[in-house]
PDB file of N, CA and C in Angstrom:
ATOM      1  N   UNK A   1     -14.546  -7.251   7.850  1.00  0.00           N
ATOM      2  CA  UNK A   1     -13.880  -6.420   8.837  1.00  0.00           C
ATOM      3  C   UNK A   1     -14.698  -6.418  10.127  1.00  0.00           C
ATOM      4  N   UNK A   2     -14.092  -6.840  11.325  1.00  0.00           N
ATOM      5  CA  UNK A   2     -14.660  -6.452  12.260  1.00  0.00           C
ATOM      6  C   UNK A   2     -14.669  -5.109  12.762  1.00  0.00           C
ATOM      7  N   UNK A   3     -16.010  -5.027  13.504  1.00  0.00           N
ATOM      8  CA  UNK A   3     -16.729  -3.540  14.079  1.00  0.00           C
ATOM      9  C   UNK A   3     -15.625  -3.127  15.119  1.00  0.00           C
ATOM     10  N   UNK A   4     -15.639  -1.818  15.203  1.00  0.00           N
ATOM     11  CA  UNK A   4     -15.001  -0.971  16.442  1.00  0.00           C
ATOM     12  C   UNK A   4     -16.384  -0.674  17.070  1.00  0.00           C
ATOM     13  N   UNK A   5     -15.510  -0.857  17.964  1.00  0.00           N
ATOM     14  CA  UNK A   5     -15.837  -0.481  19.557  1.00  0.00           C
ATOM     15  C   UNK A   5     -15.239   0.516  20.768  1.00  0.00           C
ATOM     16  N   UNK A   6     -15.656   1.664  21.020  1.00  0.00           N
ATOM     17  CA  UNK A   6     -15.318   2.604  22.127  1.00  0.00           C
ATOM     18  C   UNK A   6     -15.693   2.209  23.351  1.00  0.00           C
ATOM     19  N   UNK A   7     -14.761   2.402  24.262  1.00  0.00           N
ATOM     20  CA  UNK A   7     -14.959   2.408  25.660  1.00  0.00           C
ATOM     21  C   UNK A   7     -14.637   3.487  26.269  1.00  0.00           C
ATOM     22  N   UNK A   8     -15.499   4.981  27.088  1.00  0.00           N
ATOM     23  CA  UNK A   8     -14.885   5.878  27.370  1.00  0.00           C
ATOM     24  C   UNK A   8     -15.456   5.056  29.210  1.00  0.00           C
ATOM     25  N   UNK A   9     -14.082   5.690  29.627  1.00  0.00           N
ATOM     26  CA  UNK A   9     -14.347   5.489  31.172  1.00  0.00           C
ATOM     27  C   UNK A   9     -14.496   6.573  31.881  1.00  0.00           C
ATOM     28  N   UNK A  10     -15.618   7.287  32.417  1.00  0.00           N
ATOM     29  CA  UNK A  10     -15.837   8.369  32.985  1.00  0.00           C
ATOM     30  C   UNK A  10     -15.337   8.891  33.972  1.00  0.00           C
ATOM     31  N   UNK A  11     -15.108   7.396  35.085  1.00  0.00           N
ATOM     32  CA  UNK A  11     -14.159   7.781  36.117  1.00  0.00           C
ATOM     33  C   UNK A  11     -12.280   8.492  36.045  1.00  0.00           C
ATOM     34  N   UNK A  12     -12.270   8.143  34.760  1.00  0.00           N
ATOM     35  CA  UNK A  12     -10.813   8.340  34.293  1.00  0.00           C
ATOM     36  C   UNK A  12     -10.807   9.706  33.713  1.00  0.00           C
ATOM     37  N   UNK A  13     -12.148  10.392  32.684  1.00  0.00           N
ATOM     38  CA  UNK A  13     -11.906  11.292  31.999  1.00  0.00           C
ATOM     39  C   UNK A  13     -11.832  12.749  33.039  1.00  0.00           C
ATOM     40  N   UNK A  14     -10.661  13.400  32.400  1.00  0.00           N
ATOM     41  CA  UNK A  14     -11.300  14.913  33.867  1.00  0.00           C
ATOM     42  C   UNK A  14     -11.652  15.752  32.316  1.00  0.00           C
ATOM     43  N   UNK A  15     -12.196  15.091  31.493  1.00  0.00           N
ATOM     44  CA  UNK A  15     -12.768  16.630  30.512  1.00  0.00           C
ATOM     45  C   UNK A  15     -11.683  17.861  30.156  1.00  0.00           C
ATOM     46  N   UNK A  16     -10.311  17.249  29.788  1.00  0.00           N
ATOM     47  CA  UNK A  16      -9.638  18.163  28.822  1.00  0.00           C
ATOM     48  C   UNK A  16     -10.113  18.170  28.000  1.00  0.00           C
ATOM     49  N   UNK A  17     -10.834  17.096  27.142  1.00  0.00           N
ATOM     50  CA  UNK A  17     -11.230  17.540  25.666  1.00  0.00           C
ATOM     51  C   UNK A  17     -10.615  17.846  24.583  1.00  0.00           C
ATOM     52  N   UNK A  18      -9.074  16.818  24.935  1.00  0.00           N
ATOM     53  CA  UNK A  18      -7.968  16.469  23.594  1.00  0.00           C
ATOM     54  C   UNK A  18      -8.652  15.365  22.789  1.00  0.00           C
ATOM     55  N   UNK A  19      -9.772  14.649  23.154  1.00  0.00           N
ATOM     56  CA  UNK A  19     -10.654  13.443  22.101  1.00  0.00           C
ATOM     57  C   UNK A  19     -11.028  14.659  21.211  1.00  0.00           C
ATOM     58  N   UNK A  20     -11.662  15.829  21.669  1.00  0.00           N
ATOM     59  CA  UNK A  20     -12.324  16.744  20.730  1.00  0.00           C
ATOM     60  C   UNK A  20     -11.645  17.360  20.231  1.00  0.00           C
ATOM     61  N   UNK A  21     -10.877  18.014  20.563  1.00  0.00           N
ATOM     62  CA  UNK A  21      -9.587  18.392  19.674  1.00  0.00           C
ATOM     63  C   UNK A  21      -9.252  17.931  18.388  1.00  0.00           C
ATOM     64  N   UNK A  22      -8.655  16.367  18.630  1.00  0.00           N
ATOM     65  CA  UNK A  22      -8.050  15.294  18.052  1.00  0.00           C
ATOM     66  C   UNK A  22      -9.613  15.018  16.663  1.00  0.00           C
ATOM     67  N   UNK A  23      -9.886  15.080  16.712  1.00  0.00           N
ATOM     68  CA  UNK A  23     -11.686  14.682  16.607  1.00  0.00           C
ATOM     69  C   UNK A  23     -12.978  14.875  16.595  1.00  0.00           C
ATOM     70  N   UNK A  24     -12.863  15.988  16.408  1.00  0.00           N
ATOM     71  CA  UNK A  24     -14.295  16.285  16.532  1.00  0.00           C
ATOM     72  C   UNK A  24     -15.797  16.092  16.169  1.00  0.00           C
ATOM     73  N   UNK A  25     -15.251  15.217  15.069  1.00  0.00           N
ATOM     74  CA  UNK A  25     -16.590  14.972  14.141  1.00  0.00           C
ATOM     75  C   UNK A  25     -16.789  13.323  15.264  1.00  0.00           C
ATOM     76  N   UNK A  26     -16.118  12.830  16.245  1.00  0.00           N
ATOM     77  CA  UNK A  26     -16.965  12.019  16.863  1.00  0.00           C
ATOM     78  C   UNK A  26     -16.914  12.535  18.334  1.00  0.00           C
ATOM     79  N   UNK A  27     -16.728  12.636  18.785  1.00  0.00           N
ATOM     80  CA  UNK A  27     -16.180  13.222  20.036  1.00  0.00           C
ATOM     81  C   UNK A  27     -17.043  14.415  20.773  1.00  0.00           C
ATOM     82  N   UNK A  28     -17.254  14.563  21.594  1.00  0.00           N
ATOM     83  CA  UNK A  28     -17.741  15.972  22.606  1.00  0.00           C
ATOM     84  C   UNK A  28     -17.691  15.437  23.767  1.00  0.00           C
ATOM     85  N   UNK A  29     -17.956  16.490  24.655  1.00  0.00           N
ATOM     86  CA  UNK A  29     -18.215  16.583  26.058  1.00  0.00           C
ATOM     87  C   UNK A  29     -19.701  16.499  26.516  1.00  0.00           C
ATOM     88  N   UNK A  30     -20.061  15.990  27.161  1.00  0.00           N
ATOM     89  CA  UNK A  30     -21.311  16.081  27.515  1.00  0.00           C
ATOM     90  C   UNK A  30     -21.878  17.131  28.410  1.00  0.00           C
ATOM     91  N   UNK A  31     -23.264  16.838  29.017  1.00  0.00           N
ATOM     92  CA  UNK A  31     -23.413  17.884  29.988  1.00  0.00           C
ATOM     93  C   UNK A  31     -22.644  18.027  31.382  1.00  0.00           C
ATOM     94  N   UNK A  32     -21.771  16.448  31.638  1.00  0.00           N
ATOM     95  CA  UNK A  32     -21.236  16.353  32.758  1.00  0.00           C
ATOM     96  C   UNK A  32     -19.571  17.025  32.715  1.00  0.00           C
ATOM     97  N   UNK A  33     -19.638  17.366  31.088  1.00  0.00           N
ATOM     98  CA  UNK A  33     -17.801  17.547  30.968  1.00  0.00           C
ATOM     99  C   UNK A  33     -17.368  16.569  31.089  1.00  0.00           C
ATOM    100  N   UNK A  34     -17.565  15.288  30.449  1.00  0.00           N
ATOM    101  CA  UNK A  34     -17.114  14.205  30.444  1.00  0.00           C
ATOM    102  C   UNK A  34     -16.946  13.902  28.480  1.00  0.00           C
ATOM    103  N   UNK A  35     -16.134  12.917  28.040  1.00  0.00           N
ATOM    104  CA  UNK A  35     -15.725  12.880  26.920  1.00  0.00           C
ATOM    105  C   UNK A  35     -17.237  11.827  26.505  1.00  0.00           C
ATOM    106  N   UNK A  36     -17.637  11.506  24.837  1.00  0.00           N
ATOM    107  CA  UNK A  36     -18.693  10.822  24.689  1.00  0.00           C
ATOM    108  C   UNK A  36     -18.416  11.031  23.426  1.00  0.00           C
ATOM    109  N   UNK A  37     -19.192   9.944  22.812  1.00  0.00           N
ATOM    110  CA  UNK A  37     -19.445   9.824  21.367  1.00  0.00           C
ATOM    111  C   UNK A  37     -20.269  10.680  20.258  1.00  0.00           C
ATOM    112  N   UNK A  38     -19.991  11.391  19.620  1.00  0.00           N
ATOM    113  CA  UNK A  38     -20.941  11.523  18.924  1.00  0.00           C
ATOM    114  C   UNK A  38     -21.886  11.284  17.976  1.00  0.00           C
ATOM    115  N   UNK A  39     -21.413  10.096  17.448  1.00  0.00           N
ATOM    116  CA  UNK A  39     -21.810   8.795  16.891  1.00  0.00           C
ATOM    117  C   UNK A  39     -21.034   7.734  16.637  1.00  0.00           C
ATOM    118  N   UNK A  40     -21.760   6.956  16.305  1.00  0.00           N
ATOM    119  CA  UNK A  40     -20.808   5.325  16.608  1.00  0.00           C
ATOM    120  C   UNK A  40     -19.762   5.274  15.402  1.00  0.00           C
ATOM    121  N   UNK A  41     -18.800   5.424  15.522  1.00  0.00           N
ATOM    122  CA  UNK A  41     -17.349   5.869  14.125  1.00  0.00           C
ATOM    123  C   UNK A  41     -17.682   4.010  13.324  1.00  0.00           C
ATOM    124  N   UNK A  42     -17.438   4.236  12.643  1.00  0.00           N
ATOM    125  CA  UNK A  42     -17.401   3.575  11.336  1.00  0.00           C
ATOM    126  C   UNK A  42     -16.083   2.456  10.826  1.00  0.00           C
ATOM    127  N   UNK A  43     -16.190   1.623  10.309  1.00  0.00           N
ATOM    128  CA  UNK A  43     -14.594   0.741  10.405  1.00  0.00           C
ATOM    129  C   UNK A  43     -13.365   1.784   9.795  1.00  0.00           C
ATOM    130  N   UNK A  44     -13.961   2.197   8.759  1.00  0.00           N
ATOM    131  CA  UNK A  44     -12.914   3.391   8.394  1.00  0.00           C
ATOM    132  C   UNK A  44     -12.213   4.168   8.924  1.00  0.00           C
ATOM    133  N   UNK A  45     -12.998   4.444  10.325  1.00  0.00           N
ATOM    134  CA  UNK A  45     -12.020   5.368  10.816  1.00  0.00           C
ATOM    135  C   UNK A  45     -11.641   5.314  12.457  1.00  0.00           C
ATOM    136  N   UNK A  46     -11.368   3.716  12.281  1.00  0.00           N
ATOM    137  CA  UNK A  46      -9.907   3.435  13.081  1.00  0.00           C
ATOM    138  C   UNK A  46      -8.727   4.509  13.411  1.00  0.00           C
ATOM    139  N   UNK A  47      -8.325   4.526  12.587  1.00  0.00           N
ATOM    140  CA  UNK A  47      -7.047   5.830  12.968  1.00  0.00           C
ATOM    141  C   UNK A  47      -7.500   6.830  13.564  1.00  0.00           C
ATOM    142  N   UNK A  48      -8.804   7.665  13.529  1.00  0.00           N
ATOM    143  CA  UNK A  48      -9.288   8.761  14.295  1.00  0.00           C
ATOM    144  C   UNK A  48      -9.205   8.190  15.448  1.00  0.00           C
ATOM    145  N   UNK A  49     -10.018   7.158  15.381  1.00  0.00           N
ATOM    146  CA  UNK A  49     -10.417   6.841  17.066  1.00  0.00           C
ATOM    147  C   UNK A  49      -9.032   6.592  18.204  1.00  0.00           C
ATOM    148  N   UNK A  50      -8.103   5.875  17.130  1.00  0.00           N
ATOM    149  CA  UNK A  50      -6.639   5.703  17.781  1.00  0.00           C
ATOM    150  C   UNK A  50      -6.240   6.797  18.222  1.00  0.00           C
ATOM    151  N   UNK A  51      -6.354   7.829  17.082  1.00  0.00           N
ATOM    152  CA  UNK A  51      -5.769   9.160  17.515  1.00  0.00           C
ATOM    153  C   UNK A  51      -6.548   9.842  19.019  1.00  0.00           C
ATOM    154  N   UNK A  52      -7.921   9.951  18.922  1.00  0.00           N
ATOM    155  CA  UNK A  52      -8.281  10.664  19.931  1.00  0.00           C
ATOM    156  C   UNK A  52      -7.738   9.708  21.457  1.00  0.00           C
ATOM    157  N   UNK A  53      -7.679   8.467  21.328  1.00  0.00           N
ATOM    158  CA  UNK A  53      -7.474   7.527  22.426  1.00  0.00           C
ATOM    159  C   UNK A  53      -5.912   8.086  22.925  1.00  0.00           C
ATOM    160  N   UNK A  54      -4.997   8.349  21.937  1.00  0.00           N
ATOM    161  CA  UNK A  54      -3.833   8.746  22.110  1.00  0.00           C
ATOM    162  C   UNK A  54      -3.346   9.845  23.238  1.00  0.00           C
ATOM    163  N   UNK A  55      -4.599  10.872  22.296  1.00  0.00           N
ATOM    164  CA  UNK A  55      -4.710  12.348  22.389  1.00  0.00           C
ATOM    165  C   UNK A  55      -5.575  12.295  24.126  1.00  0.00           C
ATOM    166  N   UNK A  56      -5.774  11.593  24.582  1.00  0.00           N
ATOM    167  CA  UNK A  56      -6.254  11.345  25.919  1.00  0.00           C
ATOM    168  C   UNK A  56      -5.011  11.670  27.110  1.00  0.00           C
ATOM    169  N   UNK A  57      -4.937  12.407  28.438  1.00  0.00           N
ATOM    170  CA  UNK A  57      -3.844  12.850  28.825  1.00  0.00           C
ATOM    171  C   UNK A  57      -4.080  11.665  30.242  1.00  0.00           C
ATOM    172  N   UNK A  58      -5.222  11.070  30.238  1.00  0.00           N
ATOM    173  CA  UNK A  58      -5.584  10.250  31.301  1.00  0.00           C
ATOM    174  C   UNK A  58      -6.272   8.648  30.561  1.00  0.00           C
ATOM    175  N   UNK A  59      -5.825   8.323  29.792  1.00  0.00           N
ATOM    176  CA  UNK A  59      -5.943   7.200  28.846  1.00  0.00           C
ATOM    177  C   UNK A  59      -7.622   6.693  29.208  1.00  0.00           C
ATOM    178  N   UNK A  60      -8.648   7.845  29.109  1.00  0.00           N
ATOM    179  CA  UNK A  60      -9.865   7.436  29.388  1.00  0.00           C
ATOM    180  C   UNK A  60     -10.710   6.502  28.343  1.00  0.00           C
ATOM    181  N   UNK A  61     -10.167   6.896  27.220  1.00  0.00           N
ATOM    182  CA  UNK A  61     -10.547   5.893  25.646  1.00  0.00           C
ATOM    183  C   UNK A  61      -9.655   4.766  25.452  1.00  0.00           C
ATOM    184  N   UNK A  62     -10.529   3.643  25.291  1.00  0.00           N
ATOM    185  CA  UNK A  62      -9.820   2.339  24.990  1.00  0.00           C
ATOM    186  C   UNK A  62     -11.010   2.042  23.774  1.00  0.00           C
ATOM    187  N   UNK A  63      -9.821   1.441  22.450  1.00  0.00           N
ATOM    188  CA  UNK A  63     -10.238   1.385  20.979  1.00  0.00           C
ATOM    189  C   UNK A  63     -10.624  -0.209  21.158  1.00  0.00           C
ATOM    190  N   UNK A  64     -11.299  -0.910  20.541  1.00  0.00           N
ATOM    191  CA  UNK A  64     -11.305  -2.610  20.505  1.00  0.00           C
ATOM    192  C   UNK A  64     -11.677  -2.336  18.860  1.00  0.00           C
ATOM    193  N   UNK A  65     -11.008  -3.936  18.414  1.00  0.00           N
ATOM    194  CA  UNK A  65     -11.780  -4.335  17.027  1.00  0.00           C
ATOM    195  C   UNK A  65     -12.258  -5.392  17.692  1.00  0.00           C
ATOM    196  N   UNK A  66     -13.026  -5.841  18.160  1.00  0.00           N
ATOM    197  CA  UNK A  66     -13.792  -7.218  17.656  1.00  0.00           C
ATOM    198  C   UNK A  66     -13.513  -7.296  19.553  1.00  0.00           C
ATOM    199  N   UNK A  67     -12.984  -8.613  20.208  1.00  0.00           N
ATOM    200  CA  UNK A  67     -12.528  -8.625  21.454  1.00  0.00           C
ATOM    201  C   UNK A  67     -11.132  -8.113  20.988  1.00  0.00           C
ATOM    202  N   UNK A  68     -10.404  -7.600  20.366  1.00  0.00           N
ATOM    203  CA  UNK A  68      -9.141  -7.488  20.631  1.00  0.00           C
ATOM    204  C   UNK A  68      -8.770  -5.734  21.364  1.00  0.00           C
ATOM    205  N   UNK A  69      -8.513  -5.137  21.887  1.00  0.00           N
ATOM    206  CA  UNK A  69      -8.262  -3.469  22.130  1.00  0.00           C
ATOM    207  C   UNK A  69      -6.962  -3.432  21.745  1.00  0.00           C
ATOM    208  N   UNK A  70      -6.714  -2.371  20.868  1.00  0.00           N
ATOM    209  CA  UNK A  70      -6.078  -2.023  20.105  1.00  0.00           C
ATOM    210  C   UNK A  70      -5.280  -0.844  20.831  1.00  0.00           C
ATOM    211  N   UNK A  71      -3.704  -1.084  20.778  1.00  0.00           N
ATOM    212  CA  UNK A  71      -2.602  -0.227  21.439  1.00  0.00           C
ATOM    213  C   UNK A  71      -2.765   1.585  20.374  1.00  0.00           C
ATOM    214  N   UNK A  72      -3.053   2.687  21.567  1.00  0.00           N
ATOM    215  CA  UNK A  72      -2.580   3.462  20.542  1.00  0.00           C
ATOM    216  C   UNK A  72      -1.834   4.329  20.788  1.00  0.00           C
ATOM    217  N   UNK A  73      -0.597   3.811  20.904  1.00  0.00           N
ATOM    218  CA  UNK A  73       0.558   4.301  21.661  1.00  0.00           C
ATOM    219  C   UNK A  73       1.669   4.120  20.368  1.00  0.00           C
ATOM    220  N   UNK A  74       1.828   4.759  19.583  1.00  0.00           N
ATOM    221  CA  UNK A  74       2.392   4.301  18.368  1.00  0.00           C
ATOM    222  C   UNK A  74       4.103   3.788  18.835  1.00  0.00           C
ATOM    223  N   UNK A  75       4.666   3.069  18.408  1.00  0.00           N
ATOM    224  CA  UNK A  75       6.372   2.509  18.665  1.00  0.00           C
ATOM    225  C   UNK A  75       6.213   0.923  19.110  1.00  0.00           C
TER     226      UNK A  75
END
């Protein structure tokens, strides 16, 4: 299985904090109020990470497996 990979873009996030919501066991805000990892998620849990990427109201999280980024826009 290839590794996941997070990309949060800071310029994009305004710190609603629907990743944390969605997520919390990876997810927080930092000191800037910006979205961040809380540790590096695991192959297993793909679907969280989809979800919080979802749960983004300014699409600041982009999911990758391997080079591919993964849609998480379900339909």
């Amino acid at each position: 299985m290839t590794a996941l990979r997070i990309e949060i873009d800071h310029g994009l996030c305004g710190g609603a904090s629907e990743c944390v919501r969605a997520q919390p066991e990876l997810f927080e805000l930092n000191q800037e109020g910006r979205a961040s990892l809380r540790r590096v998620p695991g192959d297993h849990e793909r679907d969280a990470c989809l979800a919080a990427a979802w749960a983004c109201p300014t699409s600041a999280i982009r999911v990758f497996e391997g080079d591919e980024e993964l849609d998480p826009y379900p339909g």
